[in-house]
N, C-alpha and C. Protein backbone atom coordinates (compact mmCIF):
# COMPACT_ATOMS: atom_id res chain seq x y z
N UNK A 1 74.42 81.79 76.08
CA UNK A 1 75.50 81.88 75.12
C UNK A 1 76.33 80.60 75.17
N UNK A 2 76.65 79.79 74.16
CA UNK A 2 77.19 78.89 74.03
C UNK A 2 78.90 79.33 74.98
N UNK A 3 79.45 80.50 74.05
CA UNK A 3 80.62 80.10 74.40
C UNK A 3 80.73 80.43 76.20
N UNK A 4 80.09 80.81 76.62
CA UNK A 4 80.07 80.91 78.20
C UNK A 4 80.22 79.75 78.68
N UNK A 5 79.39 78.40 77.96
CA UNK A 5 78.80 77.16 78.58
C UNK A 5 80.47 76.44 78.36
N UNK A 6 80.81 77.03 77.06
CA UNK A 6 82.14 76.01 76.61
C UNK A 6 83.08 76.64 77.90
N UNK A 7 83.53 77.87 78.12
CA UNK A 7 84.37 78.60 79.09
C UNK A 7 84.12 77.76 80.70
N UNK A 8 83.06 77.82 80.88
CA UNK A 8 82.46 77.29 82.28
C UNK A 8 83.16 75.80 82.34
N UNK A 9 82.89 74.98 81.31
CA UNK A 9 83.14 73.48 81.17
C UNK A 9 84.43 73.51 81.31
N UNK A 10 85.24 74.27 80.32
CA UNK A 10 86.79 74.16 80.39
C UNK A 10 87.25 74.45 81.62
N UNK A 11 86.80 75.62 81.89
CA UNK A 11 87.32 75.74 83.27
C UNK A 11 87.11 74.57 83.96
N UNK A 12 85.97 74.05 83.96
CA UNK A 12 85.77 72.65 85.36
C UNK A 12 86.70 71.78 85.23
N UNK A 13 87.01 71.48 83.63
CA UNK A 13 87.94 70.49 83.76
C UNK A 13 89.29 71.12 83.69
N UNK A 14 90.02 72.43 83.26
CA UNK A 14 90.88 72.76 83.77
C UNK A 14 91.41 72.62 85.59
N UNK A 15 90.48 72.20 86.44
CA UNK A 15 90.27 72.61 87.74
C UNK A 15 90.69 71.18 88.41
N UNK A 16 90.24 70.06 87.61
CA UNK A 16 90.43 68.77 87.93
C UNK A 16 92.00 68.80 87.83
N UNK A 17 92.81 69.17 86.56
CA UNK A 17 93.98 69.06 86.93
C UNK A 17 94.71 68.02 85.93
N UNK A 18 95.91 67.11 86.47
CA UNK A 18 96.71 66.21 85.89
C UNK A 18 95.68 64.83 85.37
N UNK A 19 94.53 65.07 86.57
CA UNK A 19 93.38 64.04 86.32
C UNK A 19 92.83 64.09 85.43
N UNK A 20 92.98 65.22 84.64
CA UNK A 20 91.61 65.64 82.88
C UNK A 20 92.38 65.04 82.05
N UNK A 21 94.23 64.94 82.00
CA UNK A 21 94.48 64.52 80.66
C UNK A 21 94.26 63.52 80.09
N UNK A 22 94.14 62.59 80.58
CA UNK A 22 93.89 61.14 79.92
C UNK A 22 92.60 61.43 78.97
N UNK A 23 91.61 61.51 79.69
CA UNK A 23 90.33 62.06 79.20
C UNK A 23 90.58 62.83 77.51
N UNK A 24 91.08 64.16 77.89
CA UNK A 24 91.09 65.03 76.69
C UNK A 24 92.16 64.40 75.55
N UNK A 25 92.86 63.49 75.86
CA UNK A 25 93.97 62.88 74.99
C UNK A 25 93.40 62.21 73.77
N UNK A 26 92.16 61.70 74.04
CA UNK A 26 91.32 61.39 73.01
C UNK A 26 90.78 62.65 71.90
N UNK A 27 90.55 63.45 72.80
CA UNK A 27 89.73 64.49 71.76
C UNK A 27 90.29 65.35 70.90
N UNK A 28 92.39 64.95 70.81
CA UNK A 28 92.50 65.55 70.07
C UNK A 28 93.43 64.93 68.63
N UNK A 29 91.87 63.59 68.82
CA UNK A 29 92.03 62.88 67.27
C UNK A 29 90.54 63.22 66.94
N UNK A 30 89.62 64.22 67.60
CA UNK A 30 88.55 64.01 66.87
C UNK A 30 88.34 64.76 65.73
N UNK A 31 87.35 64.21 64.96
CA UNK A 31 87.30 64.90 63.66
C UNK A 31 86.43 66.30 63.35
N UNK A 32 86.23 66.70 64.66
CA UNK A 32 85.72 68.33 64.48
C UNK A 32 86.62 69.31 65.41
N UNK A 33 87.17 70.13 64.23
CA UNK A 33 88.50 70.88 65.05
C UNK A 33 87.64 71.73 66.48
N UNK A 34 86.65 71.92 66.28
CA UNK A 34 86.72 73.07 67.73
C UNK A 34 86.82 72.27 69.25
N UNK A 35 86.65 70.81 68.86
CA UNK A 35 86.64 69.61 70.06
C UNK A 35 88.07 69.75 69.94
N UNK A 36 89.13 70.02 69.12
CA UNK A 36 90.23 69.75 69.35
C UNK A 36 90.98 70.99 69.91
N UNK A 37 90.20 72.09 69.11
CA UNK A 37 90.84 73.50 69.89
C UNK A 37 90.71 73.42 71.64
N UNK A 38 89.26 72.80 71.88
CA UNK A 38 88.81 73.42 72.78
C UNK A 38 89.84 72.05 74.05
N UNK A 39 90.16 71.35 73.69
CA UNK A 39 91.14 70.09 74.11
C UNK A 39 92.20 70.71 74.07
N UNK A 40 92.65 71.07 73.55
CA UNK A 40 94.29 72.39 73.28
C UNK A 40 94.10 73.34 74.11
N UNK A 41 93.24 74.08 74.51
CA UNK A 41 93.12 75.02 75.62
C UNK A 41 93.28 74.38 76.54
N UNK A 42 92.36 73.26 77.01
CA UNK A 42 92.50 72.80 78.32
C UNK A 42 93.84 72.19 79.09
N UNK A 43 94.57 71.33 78.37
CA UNK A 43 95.75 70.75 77.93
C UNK A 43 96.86 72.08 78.49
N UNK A 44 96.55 72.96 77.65
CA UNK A 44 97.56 74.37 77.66
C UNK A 44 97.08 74.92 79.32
N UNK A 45 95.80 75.01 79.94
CA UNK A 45 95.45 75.86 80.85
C UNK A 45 96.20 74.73 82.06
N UNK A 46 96.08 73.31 82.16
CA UNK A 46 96.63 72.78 83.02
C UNK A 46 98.01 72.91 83.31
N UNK A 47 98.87 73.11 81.84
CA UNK A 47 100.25 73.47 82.66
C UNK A 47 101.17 72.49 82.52
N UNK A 48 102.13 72.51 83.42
CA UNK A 48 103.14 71.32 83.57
C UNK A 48 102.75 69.90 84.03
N UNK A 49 101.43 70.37 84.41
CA UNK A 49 100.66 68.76 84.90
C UNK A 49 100.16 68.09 83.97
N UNK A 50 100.34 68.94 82.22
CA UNK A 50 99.68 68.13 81.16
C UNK A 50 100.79 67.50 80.36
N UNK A 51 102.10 67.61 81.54
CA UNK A 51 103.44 67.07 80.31
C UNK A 51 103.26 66.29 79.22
N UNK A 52 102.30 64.86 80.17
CA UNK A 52 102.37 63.56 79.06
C UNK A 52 101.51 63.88 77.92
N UNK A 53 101.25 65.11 77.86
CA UNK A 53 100.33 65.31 76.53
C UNK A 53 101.09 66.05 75.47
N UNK A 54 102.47 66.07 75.95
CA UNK A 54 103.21 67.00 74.57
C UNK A 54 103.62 66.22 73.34
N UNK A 55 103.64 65.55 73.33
CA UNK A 55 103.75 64.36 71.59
C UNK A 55 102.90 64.72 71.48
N UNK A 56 101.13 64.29 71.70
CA UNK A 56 100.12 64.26 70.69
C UNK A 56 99.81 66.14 70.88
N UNK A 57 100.28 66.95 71.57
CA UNK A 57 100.21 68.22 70.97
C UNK A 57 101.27 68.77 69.57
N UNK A 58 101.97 67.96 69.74
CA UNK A 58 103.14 68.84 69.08
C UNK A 58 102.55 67.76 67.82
N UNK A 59 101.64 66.83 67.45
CA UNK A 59 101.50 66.61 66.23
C UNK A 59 100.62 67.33 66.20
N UNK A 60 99.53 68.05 66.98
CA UNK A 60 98.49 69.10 66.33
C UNK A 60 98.99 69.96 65.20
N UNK A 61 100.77 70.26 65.68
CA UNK A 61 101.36 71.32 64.76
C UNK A 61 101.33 71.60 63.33
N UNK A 62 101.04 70.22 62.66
CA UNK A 62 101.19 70.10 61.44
C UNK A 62 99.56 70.08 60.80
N UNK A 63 98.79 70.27 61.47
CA UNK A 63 97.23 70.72 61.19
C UNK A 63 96.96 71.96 60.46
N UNK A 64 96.21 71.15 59.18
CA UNK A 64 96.02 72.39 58.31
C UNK A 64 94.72 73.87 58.76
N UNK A 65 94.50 73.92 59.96
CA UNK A 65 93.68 74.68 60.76
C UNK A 65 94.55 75.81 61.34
N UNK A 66 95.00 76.92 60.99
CA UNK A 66 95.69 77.69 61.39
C UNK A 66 95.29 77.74 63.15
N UNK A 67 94.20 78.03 63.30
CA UNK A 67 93.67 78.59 64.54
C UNK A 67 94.13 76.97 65.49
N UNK A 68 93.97 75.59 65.11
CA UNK A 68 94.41 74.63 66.00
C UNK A 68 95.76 74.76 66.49
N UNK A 69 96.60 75.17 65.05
CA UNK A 69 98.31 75.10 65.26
C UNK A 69 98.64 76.29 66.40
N UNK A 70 97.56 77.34 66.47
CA UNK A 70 98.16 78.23 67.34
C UNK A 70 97.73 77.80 68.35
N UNK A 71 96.55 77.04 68.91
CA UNK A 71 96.07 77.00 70.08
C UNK A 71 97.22 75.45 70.88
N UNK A 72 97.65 74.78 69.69
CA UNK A 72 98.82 74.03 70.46
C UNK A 72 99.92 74.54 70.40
N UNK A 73 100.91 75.50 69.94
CA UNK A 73 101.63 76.65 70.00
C UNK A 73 101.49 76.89 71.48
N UNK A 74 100.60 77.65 71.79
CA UNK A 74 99.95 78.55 73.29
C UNK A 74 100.37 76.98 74.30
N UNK A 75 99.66 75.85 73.70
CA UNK A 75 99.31 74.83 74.90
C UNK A 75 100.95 74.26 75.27
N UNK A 76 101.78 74.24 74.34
CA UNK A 76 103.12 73.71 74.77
C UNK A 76 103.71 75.00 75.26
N UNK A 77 103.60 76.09 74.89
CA UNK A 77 103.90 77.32 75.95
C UNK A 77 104.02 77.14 77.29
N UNK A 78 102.52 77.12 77.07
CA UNK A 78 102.24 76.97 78.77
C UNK A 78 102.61 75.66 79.51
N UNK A 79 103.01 74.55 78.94
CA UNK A 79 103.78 73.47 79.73
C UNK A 79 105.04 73.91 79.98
N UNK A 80 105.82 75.03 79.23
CA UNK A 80 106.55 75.36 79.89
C UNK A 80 107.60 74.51 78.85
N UNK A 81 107.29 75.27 77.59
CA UNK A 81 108.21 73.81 76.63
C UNK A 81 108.33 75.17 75.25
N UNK A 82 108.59 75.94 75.16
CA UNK A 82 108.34 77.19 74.39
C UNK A 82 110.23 76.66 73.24
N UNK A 83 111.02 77.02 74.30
CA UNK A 83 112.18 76.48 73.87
C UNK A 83 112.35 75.78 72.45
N UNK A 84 111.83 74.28 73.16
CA UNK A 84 111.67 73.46 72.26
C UNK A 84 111.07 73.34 71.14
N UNK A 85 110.22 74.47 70.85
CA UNK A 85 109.42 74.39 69.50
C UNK A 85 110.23 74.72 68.17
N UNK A 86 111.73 75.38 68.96
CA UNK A 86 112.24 75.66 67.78
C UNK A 86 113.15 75.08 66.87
N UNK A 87 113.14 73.47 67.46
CA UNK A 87 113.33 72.58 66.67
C UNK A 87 112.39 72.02 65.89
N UNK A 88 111.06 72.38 65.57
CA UNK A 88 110.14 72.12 64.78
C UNK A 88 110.02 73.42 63.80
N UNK A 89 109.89 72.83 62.43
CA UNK A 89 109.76 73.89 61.62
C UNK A 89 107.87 74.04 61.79
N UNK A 90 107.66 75.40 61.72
CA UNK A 90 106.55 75.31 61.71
C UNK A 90 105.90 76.58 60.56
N UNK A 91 105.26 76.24 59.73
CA UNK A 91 104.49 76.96 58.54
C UNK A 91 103.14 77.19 58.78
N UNK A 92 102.99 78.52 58.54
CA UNK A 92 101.76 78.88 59.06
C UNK A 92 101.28 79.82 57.77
């Protein structure tokens, strides 16, 4: 099953830590959203260790992909930045 293989992967690099973000910071200019969802999970599963990734999440916001805007929604959550979203208007 694919999505097992994607779950397994995320997790590995969820596991690495503050060390994955640089890496995934790229993938979420790429031009196929599920590389970007699946970069928004990871981002989100690391936590407060993915701080330096909240600018280029919080421009995911304005992505016409409903399912991306929520999965960076969830990912600045979980940095622990929930607060702050509500200075962004956000249309869904």
């Amino acid at each position: 099953n694919d999505g097992d293989g994607q779950d397994n992967a995320l997790y590995a690099i969820v596991r690495i830590g503050r060390g994955a973000v640089p890496a995934l910071l790229p993938m979420l200019q790429e031009s196929e959203p599920k590389i970007r969802y699946l970069a928004l999970r990871a981002l989100g599963d690391i936590g407060a260790d993915a701080a330096q990734a909240i600018e280029p999440i919080r421009s995911r916001l304005a992505s016409a992909d409903v399912g991306e805007r929520s999965a960076a929604i969830r990912a600045l959550g979980q940095i622990e930045l929930v607060p702050d979203l509500w200075t962004h208007r956000i249309e869904c």
